[in-house]
PDB file of N, CA and C in Angstrom:
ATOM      1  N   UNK A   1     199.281  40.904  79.895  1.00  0.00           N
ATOM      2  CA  UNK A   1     198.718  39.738  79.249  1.00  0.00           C
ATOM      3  C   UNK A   1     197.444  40.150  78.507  1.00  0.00           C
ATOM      4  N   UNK A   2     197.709  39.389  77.095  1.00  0.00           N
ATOM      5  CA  UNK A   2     196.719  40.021  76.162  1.00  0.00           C
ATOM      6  C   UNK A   2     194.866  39.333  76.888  1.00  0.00           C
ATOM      7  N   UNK A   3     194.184  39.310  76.953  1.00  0.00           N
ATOM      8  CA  UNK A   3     192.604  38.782  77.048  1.00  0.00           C
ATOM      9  C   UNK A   3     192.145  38.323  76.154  1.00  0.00           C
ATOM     10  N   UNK A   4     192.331  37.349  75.269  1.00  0.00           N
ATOM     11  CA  UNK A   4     191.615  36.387  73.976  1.00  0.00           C
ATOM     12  C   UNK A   4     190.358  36.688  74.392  1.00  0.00           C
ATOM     13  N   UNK A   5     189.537  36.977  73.130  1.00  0.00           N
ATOM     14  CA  UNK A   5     188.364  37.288  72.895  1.00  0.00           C
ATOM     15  C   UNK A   5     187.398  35.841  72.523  1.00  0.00           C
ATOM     16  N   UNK A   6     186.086  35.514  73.307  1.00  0.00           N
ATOM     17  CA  UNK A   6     185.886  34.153  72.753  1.00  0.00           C
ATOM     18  C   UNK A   6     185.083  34.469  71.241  1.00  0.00           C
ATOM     19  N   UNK A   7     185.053  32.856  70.927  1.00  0.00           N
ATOM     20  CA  UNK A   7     184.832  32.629  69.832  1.00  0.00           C
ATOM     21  C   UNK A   7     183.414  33.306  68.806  1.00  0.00           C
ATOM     22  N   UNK A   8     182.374  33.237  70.100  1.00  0.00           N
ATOM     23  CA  UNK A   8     181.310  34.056  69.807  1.00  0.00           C
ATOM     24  C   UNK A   8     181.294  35.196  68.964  1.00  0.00           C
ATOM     25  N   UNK A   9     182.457  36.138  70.763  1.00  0.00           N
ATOM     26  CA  UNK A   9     182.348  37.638  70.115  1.00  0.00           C
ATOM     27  C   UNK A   9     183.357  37.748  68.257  1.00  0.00           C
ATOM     28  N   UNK A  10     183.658  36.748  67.907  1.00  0.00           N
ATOM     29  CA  UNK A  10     184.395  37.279  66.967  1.00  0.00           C
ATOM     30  C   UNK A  10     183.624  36.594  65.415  1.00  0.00           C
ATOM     31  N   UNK A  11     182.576  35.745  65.977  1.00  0.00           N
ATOM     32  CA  UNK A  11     181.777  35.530  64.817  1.00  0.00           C
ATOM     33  C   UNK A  11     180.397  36.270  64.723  1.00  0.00           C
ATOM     34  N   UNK A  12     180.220  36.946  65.739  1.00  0.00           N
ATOM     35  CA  UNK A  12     179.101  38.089  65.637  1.00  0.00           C
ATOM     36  C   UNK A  12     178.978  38.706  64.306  1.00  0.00           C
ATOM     37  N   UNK A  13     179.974  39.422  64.248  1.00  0.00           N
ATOM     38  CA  UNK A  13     180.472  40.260  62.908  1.00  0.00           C
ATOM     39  C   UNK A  13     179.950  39.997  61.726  1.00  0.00           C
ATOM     40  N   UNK A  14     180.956  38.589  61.554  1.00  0.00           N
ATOM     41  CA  UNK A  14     180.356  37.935  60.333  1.00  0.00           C
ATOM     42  C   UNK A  14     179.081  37.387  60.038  1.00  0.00           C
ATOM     43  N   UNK A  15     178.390  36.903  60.743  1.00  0.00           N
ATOM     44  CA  UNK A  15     177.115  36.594  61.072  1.00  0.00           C
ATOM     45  C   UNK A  15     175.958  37.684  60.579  1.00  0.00           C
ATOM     46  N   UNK A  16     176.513  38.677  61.167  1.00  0.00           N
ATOM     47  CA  UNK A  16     175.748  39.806  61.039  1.00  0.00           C
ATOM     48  C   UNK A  16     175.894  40.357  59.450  1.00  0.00           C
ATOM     49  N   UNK A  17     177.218  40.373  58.749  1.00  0.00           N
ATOM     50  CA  UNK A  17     177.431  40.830  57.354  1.00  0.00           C
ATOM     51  C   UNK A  17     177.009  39.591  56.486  1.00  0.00           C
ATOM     52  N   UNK A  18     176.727  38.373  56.987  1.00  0.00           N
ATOM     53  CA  UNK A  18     176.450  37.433  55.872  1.00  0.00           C
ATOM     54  C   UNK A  18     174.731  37.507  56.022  1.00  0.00           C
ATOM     55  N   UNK A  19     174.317  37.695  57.283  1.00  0.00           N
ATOM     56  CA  UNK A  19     172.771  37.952  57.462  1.00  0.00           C
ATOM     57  C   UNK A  19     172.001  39.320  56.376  1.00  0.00           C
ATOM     58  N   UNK A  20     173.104  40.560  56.328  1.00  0.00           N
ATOM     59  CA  UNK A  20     172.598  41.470  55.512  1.00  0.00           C
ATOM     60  C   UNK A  20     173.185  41.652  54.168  1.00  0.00           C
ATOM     61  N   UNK A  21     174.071  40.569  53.454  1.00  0.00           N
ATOM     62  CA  UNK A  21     174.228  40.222  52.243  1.00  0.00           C
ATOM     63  C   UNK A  21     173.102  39.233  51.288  1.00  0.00           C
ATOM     64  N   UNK A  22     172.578  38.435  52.549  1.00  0.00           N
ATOM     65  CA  UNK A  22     171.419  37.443  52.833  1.00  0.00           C
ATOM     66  C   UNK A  22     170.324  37.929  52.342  1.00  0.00           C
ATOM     67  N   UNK A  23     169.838  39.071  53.072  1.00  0.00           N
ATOM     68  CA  UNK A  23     168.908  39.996  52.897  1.00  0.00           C
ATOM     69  C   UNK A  23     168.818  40.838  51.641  1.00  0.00           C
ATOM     70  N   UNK A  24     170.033  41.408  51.326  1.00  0.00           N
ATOM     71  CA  UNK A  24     169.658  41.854  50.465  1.00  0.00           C
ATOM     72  C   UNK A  24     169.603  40.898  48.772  1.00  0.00           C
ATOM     73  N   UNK A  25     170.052  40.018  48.726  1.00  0.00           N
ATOM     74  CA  UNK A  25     170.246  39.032  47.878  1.00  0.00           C
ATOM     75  C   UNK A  25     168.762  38.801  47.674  1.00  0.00           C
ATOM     76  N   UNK A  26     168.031  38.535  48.696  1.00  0.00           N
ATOM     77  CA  UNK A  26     166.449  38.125  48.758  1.00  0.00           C
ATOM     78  C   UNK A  26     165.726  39.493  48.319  1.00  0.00           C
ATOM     79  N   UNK A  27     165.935  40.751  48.595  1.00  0.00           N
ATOM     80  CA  UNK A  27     164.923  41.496  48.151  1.00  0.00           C
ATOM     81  C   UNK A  27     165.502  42.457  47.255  1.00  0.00           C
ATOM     82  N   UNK A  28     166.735  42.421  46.944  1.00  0.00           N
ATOM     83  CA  UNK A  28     166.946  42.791  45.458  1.00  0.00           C
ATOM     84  C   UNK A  28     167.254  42.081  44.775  1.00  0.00           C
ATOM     85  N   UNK A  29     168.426  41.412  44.804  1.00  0.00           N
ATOM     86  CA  UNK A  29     168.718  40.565  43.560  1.00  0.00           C
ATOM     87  C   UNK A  29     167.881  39.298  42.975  1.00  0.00           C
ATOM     88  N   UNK A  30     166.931  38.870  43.719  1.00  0.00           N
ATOM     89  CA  UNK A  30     165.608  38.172  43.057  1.00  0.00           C
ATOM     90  C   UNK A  30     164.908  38.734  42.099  1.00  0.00           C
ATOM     91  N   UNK A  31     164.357  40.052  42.800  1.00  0.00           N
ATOM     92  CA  UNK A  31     163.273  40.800  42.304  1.00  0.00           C
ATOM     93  C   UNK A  31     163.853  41.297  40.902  1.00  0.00           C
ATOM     94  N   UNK A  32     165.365  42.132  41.079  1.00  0.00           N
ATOM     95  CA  UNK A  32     165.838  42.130  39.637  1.00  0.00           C
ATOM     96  C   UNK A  32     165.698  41.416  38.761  1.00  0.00           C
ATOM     97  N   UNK A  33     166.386  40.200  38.834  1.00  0.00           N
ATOM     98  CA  UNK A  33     166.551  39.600  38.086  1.00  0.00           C
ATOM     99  C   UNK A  33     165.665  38.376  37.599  1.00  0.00           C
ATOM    100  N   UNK A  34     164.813  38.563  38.094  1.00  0.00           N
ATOM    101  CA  UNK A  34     163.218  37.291  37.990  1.00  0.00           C
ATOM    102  C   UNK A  34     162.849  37.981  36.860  1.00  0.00           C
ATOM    103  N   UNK A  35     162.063  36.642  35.673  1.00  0.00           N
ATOM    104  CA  UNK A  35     161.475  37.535  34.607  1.00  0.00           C
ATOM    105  C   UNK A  35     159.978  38.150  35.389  1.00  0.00           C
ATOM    106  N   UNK A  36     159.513  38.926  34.460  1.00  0.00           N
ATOM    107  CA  UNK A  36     158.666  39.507  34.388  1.00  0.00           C
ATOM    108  C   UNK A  36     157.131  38.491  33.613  1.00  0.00           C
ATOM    109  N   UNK A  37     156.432  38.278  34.463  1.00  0.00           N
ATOM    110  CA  UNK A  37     155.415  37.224  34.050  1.00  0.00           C
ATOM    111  C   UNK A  37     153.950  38.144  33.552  1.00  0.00           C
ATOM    112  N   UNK A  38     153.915  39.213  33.068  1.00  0.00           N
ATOM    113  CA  UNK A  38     152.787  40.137  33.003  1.00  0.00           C
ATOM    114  C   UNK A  38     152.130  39.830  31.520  1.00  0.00           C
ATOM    115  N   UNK A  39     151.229  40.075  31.007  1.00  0.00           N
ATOM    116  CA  UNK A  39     150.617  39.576  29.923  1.00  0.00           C
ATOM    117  C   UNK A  39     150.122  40.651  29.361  1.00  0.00           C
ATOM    118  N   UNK A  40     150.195  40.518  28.057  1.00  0.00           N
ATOM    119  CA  UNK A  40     149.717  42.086  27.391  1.00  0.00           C
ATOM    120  C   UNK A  40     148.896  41.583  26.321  1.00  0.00           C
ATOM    121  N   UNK A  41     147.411  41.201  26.998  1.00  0.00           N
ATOM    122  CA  UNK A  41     146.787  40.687  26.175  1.00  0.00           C
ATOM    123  C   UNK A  41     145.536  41.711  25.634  1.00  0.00           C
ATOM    124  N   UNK A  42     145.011  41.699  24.930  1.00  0.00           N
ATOM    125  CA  UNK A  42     143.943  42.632  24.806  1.00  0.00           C
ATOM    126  C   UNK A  42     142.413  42.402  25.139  1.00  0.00           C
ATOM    127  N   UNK A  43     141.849  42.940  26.090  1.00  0.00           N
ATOM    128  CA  UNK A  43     140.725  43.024  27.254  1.00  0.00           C
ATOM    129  C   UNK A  43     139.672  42.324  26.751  1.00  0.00           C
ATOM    130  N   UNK A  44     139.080  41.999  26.825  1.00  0.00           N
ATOM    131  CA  UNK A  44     137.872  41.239  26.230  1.00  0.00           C
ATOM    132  C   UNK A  44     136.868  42.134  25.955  1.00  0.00           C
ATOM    133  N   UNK A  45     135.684  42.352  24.731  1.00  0.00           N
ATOM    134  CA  UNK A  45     135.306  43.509  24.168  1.00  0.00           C
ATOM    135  C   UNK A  45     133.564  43.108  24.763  1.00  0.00           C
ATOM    136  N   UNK A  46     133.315  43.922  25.729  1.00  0.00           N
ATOM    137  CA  UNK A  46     131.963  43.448  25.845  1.00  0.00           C
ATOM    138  C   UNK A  46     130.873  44.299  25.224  1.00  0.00           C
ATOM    139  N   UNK A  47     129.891  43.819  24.579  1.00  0.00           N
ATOM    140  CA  UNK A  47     128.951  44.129  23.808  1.00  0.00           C
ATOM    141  C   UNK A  47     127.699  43.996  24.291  1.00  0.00           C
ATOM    142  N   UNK A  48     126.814  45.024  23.954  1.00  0.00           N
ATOM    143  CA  UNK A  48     125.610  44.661  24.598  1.00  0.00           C
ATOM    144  C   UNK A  48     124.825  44.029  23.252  1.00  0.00           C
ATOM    145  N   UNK A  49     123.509  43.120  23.632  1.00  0.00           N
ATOM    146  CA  UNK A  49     122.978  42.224  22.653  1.00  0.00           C
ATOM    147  C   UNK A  49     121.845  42.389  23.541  1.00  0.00           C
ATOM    148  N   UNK A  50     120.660  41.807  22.222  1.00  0.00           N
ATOM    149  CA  UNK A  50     119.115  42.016  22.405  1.00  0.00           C
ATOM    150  C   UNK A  50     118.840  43.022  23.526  1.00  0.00           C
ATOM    151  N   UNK A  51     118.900  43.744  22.896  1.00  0.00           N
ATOM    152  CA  UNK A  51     118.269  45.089  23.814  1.00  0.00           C
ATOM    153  C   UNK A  51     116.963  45.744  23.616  1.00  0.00           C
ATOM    154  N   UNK A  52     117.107  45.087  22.220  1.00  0.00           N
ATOM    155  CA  UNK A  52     115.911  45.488  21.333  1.00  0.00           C
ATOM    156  C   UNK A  52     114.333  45.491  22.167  1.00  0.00           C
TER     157      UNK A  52
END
């Protein structure tokens, strides 16, 4: 007689592969694909005045 496995042990598995599809979805495929918010502006020119 076969021993049925309970329900638990057989959603472990999946649990576990949807937890590290999960994961990686969050720290790569965000980061890829998020724009890029960086600014390429030019620095502000400081000058010295009355020094005289």
């Amino acid at each position: 007689m076969r021993k049925e496995k309970s329900i638990l042990r057989r959603l472990i598995p999946w649990a576990v592969a949807l937890a590290l599809i999960a994961a990686l979805v969050v720290f790569v495929g965000i980061p890829l694909y998020s724009q890029n918010d960086t600014v390429t502006e030019n620095p502000p020119k400081i000058t010295a005045c009355c020094l005289n």
